[in-house]
N, C-alpha and C. Protein backbone atom coordinates (compact mmCIF):
# COMPACT_ATOMS: atom_id res chain seq x y z
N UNK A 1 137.70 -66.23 26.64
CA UNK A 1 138.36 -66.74 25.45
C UNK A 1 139.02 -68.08 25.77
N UNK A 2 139.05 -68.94 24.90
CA UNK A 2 139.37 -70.16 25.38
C UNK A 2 140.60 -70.63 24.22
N UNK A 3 141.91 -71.00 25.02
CA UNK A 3 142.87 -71.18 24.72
C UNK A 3 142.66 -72.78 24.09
N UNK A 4 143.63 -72.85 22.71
CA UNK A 4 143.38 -74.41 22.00
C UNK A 4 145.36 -74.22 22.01
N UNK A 5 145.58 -75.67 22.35
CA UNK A 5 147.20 -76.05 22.39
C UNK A 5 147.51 -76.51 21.49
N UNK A 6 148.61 -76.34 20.91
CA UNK A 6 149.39 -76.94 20.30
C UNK A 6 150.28 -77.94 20.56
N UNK A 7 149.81 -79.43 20.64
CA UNK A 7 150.64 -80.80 20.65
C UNK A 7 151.70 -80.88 19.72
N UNK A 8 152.75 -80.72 19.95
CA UNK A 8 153.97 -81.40 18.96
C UNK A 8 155.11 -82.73 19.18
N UNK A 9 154.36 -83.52 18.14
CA UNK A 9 155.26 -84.38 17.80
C UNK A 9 156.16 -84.73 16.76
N UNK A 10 156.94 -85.87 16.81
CA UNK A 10 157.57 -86.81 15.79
C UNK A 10 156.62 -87.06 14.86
N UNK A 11 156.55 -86.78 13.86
CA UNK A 11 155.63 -87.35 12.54
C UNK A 11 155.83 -89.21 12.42
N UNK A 12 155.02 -89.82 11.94
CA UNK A 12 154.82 -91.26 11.76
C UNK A 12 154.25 -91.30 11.02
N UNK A 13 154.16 -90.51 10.05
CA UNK A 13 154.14 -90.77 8.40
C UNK A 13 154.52 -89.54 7.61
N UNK A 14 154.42 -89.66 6.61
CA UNK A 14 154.23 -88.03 5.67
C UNK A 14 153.64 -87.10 6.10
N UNK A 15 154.25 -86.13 6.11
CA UNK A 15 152.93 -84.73 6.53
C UNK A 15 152.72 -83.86 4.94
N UNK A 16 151.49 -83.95 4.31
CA UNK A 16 151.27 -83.96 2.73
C UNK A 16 151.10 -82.51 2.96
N UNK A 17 151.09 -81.79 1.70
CA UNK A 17 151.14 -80.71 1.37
C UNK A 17 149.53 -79.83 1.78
N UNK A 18 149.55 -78.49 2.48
CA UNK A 18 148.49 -78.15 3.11
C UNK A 18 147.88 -78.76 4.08
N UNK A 19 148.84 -79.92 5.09
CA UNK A 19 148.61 -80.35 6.62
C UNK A 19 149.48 -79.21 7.49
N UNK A 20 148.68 -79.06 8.83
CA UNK A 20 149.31 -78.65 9.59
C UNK A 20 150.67 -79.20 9.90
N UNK A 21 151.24 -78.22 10.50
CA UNK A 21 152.96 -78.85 10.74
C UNK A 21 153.82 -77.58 11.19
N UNK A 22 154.71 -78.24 12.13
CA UNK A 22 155.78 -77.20 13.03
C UNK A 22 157.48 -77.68 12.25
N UNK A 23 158.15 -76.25 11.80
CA UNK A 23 159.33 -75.91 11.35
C UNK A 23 159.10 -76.84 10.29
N UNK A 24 160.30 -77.81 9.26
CA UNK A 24 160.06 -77.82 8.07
C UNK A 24 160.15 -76.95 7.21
N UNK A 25 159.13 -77.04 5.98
CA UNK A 25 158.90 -75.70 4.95
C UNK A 25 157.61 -75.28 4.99
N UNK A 26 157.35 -74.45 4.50
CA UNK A 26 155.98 -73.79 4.28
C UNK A 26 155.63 -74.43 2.85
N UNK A 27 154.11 -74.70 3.07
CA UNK A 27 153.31 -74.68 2.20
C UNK A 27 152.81 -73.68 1.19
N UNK A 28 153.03 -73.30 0.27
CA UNK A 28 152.66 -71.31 -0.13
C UNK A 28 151.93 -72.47 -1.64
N UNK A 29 151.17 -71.30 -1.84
CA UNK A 29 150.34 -71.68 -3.21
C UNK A 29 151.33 -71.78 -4.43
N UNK A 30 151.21 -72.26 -5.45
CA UNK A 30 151.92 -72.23 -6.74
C UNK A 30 152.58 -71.08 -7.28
N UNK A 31 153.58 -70.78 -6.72
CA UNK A 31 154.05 -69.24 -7.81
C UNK A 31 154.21 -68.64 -6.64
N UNK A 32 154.02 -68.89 -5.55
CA UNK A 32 153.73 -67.93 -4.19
C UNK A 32 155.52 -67.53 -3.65
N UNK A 33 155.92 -66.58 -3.67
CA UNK A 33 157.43 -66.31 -3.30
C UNK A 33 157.68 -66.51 -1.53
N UNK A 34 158.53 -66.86 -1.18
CA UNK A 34 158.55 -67.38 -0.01
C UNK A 34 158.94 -66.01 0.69
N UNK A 35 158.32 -65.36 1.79
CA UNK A 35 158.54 -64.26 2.40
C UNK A 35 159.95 -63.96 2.78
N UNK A 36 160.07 -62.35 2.59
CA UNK A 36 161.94 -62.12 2.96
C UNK A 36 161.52 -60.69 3.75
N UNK A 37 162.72 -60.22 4.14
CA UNK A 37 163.00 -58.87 5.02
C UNK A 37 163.91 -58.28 4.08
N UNK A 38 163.82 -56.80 4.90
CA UNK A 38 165.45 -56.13 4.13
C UNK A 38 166.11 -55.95 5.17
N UNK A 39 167.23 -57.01 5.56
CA UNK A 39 167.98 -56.65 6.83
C UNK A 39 168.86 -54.83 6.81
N UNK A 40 169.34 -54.82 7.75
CA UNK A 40 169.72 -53.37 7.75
C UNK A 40 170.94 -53.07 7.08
N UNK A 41 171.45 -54.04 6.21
CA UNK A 41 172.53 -53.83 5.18
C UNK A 41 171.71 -53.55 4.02
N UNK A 42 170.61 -54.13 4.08
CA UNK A 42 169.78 -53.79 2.52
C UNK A 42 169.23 -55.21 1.74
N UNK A 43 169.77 -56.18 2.55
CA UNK A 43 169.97 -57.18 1.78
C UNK A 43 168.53 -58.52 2.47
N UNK A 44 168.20 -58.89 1.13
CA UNK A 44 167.08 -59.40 1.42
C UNK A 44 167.25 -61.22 2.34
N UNK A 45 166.40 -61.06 3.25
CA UNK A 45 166.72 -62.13 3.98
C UNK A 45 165.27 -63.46 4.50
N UNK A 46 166.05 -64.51 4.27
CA UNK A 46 164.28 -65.13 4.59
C UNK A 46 163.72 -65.31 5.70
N UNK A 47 162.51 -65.10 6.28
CA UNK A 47 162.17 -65.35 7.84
C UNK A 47 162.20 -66.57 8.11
N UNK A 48 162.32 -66.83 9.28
CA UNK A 48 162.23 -68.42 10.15
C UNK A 48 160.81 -68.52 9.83
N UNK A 49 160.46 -69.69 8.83
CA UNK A 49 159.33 -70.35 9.35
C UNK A 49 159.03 -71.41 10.72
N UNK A 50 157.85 -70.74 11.06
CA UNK A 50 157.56 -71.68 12.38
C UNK A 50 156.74 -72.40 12.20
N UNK A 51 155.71 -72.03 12.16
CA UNK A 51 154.75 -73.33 11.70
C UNK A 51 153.36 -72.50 10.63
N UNK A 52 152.58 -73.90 10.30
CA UNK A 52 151.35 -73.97 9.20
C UNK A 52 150.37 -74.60 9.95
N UNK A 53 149.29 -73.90 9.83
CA UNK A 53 147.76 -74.36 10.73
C UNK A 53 146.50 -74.50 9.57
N UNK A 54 146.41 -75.50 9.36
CA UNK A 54 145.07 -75.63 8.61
C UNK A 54 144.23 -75.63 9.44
N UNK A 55 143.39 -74.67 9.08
CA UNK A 55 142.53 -74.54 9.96
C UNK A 55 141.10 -74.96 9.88
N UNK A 56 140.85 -76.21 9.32
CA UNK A 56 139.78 -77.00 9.51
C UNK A 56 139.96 -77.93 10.97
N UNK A 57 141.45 -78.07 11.19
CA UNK A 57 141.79 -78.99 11.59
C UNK A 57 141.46 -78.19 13.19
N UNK A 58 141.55 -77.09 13.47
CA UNK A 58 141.25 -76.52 14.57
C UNK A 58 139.86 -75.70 14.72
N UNK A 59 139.10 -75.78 13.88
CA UNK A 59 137.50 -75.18 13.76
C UNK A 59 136.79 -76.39 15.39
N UNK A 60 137.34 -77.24 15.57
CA UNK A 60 136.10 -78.13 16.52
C UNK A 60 136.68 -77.46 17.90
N UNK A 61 138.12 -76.82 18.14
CA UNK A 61 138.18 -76.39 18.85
C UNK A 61 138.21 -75.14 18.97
N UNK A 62 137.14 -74.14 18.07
CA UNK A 62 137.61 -72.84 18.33
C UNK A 62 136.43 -72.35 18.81
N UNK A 63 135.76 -72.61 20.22
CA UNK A 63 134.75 -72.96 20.88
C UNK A 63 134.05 -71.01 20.75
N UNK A 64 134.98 -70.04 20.71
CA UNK A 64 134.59 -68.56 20.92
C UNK A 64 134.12 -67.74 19.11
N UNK A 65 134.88 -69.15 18.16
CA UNK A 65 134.30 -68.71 17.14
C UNK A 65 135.05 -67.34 16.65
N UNK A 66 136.57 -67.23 16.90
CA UNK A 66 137.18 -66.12 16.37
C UNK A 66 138.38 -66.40 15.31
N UNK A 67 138.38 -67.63 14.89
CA UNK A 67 139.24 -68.05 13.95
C UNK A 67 138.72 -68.64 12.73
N UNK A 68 139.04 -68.36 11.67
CA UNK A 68 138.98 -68.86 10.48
C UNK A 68 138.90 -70.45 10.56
N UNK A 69 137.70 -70.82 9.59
CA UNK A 69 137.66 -72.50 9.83
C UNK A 69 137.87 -73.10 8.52
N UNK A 70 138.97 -72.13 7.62
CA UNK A 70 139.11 -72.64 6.41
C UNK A 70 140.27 -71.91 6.61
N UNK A 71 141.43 -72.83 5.37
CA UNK A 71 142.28 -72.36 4.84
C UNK A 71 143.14 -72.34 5.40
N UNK A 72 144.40 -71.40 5.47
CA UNK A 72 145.77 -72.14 6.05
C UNK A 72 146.48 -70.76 7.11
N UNK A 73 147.29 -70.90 8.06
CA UNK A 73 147.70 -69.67 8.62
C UNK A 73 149.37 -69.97 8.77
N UNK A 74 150.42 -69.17 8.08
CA UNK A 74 151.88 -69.58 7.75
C UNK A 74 152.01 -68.33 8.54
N UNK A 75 153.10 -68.78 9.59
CA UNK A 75 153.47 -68.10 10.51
C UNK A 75 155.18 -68.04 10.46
N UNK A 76 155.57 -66.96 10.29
CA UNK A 76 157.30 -66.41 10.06
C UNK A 76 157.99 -64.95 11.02
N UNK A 77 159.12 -65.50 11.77
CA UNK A 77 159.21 -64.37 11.90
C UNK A 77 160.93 -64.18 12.28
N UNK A 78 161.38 -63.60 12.70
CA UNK A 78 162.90 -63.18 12.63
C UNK A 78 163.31 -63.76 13.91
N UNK A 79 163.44 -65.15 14.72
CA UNK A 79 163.75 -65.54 15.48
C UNK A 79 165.18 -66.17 15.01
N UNK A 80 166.06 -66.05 14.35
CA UNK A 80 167.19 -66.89 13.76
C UNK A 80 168.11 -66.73 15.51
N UNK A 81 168.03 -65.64 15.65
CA UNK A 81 169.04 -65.53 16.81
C UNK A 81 168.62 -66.59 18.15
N UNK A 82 167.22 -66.42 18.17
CA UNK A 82 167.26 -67.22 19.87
C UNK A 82 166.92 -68.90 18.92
N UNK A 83 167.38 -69.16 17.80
CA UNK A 83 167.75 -70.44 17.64
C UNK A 83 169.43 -70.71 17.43
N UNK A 84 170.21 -69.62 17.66
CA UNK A 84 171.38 -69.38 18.15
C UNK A 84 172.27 -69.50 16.47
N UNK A 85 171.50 -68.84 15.40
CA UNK A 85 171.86 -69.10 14.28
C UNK A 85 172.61 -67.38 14.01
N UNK A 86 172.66 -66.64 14.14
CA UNK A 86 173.22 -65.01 14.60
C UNK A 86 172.29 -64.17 15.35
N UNK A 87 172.80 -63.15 15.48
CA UNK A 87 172.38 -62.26 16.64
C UNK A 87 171.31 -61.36 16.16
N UNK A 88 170.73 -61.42 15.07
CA UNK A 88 169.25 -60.52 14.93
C UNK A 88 168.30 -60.29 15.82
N UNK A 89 168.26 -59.79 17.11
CA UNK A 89 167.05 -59.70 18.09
C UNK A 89 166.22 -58.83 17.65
N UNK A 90 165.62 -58.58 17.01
CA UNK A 90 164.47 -57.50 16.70
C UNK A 90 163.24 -57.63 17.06
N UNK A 91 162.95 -58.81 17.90
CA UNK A 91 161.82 -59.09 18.16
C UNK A 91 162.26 -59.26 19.94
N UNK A 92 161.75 -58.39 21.20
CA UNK A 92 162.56 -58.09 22.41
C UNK A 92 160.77 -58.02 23.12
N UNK A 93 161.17 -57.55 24.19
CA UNK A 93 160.50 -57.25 25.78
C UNK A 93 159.65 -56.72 25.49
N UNK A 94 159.85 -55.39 24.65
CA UNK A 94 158.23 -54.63 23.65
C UNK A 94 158.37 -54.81 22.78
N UNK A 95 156.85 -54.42 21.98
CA UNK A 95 155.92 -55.18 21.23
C UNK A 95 156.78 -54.42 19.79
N UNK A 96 157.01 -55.50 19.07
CA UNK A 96 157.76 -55.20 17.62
C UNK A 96 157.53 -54.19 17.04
N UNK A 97 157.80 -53.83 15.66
CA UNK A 97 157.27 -53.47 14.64
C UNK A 97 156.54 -54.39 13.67
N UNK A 98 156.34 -53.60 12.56
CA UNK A 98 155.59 -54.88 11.87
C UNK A 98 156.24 -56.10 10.79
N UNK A 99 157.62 -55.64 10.62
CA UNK A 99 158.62 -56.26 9.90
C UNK A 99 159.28 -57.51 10.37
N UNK A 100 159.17 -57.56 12.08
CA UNK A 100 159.58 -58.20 12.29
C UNK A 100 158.98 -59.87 12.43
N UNK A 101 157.83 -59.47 11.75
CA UNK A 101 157.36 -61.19 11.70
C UNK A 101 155.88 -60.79 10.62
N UNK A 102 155.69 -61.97 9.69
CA UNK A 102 154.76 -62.08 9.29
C UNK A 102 154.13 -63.70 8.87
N UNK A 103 152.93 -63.02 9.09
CA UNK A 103 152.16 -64.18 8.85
C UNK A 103 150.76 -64.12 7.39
N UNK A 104 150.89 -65.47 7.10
CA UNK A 104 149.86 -65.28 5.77
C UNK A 104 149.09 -65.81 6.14
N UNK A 105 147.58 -65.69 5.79
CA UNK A 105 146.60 -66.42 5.65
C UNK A 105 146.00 -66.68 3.84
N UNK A 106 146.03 -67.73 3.64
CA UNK A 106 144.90 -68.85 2.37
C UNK A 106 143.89 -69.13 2.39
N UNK A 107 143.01 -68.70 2.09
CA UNK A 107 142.06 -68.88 2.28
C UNK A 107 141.43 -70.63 1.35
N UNK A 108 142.54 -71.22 0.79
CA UNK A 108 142.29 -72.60 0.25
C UNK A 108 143.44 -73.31 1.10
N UNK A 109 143.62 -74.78 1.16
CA UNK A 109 145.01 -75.27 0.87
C UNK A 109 144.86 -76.20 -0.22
N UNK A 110 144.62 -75.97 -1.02
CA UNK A 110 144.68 -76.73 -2.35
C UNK A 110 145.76 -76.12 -3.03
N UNK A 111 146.38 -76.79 -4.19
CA UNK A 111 147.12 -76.33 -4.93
C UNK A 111 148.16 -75.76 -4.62
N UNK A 112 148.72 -76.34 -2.87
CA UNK A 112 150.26 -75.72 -2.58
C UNK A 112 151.69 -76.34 -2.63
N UNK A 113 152.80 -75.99 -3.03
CA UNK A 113 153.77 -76.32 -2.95
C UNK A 113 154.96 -76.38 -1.69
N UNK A 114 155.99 -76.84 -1.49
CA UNK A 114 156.81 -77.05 -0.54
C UNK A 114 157.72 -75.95 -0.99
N UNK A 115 157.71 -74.65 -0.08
CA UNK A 115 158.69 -73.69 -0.68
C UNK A 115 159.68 -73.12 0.08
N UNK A 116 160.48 -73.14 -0.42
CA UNK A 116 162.40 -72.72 0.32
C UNK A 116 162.53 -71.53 -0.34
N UNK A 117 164.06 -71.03 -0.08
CA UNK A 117 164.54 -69.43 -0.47
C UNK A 117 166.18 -70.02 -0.99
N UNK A 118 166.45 -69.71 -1.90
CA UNK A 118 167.56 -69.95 -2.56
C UNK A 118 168.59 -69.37 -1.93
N UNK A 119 168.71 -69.56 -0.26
CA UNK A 119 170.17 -68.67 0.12
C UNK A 119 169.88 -69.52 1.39
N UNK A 120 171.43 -70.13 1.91
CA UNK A 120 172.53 -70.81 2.85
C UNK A 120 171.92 -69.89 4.14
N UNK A 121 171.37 -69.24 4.34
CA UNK A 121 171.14 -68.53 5.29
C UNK A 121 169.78 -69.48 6.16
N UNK A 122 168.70 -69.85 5.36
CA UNK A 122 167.46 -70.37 5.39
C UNK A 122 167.52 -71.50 6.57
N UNK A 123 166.95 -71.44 7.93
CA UNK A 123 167.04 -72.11 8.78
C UNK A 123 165.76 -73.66 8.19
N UNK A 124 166.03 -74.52 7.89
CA UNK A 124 164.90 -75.32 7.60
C UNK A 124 165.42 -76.77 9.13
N UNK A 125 164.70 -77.27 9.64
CA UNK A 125 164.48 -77.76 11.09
C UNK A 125 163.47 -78.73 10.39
N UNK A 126 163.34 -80.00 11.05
CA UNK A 126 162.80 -80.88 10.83
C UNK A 126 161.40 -81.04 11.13
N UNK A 127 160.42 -81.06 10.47
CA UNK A 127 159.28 -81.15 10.73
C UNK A 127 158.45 -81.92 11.82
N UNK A 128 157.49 -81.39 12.40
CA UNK A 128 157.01 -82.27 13.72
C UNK A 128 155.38 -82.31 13.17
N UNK A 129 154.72 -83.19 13.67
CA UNK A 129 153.48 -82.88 13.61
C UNK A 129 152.82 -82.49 14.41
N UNK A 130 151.16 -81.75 14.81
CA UNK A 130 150.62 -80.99 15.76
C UNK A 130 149.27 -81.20 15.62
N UNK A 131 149.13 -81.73 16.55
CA UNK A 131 147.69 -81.93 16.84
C UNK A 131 146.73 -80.76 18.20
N UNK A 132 145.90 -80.62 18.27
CA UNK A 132 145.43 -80.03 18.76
C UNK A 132 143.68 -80.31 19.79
N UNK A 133 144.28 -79.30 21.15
CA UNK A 133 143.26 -79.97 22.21
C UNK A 133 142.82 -78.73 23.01
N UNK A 134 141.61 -78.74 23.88
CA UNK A 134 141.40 -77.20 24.75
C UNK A 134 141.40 -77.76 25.76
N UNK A 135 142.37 -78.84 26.34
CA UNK A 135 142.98 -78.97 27.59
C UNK A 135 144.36 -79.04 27.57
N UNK A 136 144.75 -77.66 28.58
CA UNK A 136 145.58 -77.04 28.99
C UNK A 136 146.36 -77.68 29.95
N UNK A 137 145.60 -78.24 30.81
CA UNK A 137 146.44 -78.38 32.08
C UNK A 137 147.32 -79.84 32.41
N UNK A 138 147.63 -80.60 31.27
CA UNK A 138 148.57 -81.19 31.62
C UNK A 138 149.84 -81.36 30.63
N UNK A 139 150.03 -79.92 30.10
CA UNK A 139 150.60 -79.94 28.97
C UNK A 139 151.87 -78.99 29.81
N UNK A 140 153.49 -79.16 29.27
CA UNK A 140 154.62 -79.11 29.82
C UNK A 140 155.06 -77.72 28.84
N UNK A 141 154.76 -77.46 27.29
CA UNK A 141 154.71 -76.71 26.94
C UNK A 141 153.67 -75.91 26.58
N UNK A 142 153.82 -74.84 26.46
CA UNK A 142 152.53 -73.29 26.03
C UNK A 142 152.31 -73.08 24.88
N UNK A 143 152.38 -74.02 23.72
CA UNK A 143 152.17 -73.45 22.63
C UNK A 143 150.79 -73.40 22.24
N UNK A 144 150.14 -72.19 22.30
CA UNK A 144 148.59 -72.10 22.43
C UNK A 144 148.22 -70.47 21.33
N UNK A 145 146.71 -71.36 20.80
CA UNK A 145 146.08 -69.95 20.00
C UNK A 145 145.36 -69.48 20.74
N UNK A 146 144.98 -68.19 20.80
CA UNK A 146 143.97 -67.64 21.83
C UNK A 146 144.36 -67.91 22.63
N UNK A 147 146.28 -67.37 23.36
CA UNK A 147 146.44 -67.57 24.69
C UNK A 147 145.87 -66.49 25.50
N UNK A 148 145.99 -66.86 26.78
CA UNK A 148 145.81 -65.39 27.45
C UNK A 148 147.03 -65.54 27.99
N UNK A 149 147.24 -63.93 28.47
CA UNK A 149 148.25 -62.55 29.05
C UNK A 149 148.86 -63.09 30.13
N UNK A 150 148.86 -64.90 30.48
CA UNK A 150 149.49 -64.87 31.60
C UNK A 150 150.79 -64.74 31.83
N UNK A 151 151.45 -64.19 31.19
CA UNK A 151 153.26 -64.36 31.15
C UNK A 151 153.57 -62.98 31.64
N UNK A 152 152.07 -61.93 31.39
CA UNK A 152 152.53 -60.44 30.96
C UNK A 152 152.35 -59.77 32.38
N UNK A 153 153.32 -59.22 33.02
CA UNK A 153 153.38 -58.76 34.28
C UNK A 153 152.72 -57.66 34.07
N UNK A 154 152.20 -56.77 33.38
CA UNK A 154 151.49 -55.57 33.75
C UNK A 154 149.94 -55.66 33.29
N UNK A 155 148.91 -55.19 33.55
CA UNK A 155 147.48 -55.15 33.29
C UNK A 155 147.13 -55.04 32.04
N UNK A 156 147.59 -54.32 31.05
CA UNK A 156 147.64 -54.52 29.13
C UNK A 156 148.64 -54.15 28.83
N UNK A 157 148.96 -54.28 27.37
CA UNK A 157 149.81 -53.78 26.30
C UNK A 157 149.51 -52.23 26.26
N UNK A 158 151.03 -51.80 25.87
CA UNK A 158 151.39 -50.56 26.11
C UNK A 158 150.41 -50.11 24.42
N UNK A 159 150.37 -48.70 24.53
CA UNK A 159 149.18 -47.97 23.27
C UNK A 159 149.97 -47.86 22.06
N UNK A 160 149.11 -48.35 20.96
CA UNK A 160 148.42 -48.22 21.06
C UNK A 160 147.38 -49.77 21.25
N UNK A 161 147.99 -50.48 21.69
CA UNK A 161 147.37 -52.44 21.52
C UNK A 161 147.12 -52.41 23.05
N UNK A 162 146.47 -51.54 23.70
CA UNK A 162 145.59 -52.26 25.12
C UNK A 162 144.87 -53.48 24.78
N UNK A 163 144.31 -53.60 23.51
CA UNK A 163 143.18 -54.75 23.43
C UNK A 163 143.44 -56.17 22.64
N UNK A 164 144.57 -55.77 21.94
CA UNK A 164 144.81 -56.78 20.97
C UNK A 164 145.52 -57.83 21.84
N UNK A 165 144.98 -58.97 21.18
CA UNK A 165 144.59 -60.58 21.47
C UNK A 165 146.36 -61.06 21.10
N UNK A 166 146.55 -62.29 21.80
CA UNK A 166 147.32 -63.34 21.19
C UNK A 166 147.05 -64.45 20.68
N UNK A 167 147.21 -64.16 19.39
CA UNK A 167 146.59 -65.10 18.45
C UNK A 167 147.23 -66.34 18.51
N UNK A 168 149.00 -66.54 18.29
CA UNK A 168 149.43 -67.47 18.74
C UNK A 168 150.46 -67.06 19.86
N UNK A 169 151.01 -68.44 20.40
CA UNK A 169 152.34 -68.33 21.37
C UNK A 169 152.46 -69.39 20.87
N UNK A 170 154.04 -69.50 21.28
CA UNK A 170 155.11 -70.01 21.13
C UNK A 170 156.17 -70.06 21.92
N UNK A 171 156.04 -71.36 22.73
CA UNK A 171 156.95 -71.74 24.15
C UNK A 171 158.38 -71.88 23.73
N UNK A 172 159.51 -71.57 24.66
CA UNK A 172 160.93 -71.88 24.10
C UNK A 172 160.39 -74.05 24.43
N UNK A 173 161.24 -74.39 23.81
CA UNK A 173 161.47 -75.71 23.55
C UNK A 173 163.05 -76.01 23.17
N UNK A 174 162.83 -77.92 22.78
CA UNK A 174 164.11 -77.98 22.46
C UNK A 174 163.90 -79.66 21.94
N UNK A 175 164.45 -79.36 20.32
CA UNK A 175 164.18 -80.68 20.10
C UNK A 175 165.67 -81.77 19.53
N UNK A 176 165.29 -82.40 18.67
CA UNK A 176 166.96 -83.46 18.27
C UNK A 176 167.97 -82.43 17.18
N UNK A 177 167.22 -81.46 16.67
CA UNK A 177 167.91 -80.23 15.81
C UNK A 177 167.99 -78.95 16.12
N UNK A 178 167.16 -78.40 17.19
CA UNK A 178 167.56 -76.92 17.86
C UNK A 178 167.21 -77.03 19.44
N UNK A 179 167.35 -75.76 19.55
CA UNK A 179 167.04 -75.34 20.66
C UNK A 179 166.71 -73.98 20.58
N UNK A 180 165.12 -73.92 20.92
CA UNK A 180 164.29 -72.35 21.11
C UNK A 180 164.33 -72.07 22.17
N UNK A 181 165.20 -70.84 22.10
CA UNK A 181 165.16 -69.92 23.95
C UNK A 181 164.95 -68.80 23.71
N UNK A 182 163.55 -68.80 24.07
CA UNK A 182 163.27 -66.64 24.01
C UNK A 182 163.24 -66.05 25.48
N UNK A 183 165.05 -65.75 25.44
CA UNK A 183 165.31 -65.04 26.69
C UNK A 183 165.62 -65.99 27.26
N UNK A 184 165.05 -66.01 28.87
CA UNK A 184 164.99 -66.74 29.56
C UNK A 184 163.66 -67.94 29.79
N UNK A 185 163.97 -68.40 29.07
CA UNK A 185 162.52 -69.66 28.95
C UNK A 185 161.27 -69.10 28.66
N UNK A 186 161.24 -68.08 27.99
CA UNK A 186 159.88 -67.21 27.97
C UNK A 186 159.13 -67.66 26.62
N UNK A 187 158.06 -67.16 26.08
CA UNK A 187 157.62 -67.38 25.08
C UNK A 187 157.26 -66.12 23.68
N UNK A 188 157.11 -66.34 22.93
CA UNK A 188 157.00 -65.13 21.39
C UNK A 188 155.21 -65.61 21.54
N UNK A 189 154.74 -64.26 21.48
CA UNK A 189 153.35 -63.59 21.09
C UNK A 189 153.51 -63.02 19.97
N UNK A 190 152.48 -63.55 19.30
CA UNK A 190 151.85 -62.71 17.96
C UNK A 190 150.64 -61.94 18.16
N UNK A 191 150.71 -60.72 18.60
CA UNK A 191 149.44 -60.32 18.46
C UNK A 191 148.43 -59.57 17.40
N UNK A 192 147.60 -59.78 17.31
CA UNK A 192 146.29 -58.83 16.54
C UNK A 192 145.23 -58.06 16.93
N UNK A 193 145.02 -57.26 16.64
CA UNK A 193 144.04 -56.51 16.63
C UNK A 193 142.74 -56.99 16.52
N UNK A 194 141.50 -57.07 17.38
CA UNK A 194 140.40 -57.68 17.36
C UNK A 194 139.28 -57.97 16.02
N UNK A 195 139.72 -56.38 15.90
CA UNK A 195 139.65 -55.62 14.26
C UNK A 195 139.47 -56.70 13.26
N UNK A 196 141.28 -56.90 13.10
CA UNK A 196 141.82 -57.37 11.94
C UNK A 196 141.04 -58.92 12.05
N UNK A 197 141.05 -59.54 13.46
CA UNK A 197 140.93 -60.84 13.34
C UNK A 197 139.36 -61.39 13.03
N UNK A 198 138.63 -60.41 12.73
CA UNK A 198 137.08 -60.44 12.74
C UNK A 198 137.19 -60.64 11.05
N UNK A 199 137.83 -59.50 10.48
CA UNK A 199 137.81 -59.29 8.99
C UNK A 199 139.60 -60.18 8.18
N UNK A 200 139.51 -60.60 8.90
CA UNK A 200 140.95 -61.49 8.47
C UNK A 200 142.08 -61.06 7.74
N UNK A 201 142.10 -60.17 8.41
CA UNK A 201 143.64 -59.09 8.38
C UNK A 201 144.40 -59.34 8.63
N UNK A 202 145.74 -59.92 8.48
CA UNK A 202 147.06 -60.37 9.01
C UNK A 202 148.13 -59.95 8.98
N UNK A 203 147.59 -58.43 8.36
CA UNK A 203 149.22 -57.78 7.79
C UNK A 203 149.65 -56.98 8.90
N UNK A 204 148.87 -56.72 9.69
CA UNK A 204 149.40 -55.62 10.83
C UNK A 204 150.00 -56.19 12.16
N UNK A 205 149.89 -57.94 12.17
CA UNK A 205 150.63 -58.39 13.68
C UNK A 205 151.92 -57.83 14.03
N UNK A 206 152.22 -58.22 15.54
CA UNK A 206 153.25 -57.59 16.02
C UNK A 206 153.31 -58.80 16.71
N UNK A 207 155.10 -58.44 17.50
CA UNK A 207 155.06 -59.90 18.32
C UNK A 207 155.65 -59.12 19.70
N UNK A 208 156.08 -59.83 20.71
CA UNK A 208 156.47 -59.70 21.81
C UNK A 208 157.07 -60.78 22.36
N UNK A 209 158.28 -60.60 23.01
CA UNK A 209 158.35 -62.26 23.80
C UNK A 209 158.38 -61.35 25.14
N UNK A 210 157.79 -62.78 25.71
CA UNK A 210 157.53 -62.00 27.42
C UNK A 210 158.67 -63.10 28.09
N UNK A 211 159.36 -62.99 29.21
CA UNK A 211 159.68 -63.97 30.20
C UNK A 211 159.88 -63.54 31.78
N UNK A 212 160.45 -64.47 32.52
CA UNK A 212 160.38 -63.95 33.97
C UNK A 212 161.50 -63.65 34.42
């Protein structure tokens, strides 16, 4: 399986609606409600968006042919705490539940809007842009699709996900508006099911952060 990186920079122009792009807002279709949780008071809360992948833009590098070469992939999940915004860890050492992060797939990006959540809570971070390459080795951060297991000290994922893939990672970093630390310098896995990612299933990921 061959790992494609995620380059992030400073934008040097507009990043238009349905381009790839890291933190910012999400792109969601017209009418599309911006994803929430029910924290454990009851009360509905919005996930950290992380980033938006159009994925035309990564079809030249998806050399194994297991990713969608259309349409858009919005990735959210309950990291507020290791951006040091409160203490929600729900996402730890083993592999989540399924609440604790979700991700959408579009199968267009036409016709999307710039969408927020009407509550003071909503972490919004300045947008970067991301380009993308399947050379690995002189890159300082890990932010990679189709990573492999190298972070993961034991031989697979505990059952029932012996097999399921990491679709994305996500390196701690640190830019002019936060600072991402999962744990100790470690990184957040999203994983899927081989399954799901054949028939473009996205509702069942789980995440993990691994570190040393």
């Amino acid at each position: 399986m061959t790992p494609i990186s995620l380059i992030l920079s400073t934008p040097t122009k507009e990043i238009k609606c349905g381009e790839s792009h890291f933190w910012g807002m999400p792109h969601l279709p017209y009418g599309f409600e911006y994803p929430v949780y029910q924290d454990n008071n009851g009360n509905k809360r919005p996930y950290c968006f992380i980033c938006q992948i159009n994925m035309a833009d990564i079809a030249a590098y998806d050399i194994d042919n297991l990713l969608p070469h259309e349409g858009s992939l919005c990735f959210f999940a309950r990291i507020d705490g290791y951006l040091g915004y409160d203490d929600d860890f729900t996402i730890g050492c083993a592999i989540s539940d399924r609440e604790s992060v979700r991700v959408l797939y579009f199968p267009s990006c036409e016709k999307m809007e710039r969408r927020t959540f009407s509550d003071d809570d909503l972490i919004i971070l300045n947008e970067l842009s991301i380009s993308f390459s399947n050379d690995v080795s002189i890159l300082s951060e890990e932010h990679l699709f189709l990573a492999p297991p190298s972070h993961r000290p034991w031989e697979t994922w505990d059952f029932p996900f012996e097999d399921w893939l990491i679709l994305l990672q996500i390196d701690s970093f640190e830019g002019e508006d936060f600072n991402l630390n999962f744990m100790d310098f470690g990184v957040l896995d999203f994983l899927i099911n081989p399954s799901d990612l054949k028939h473009r299933r996205f509702s069942e990921i789980r995440a993990i952060i691994l570190s040393s």
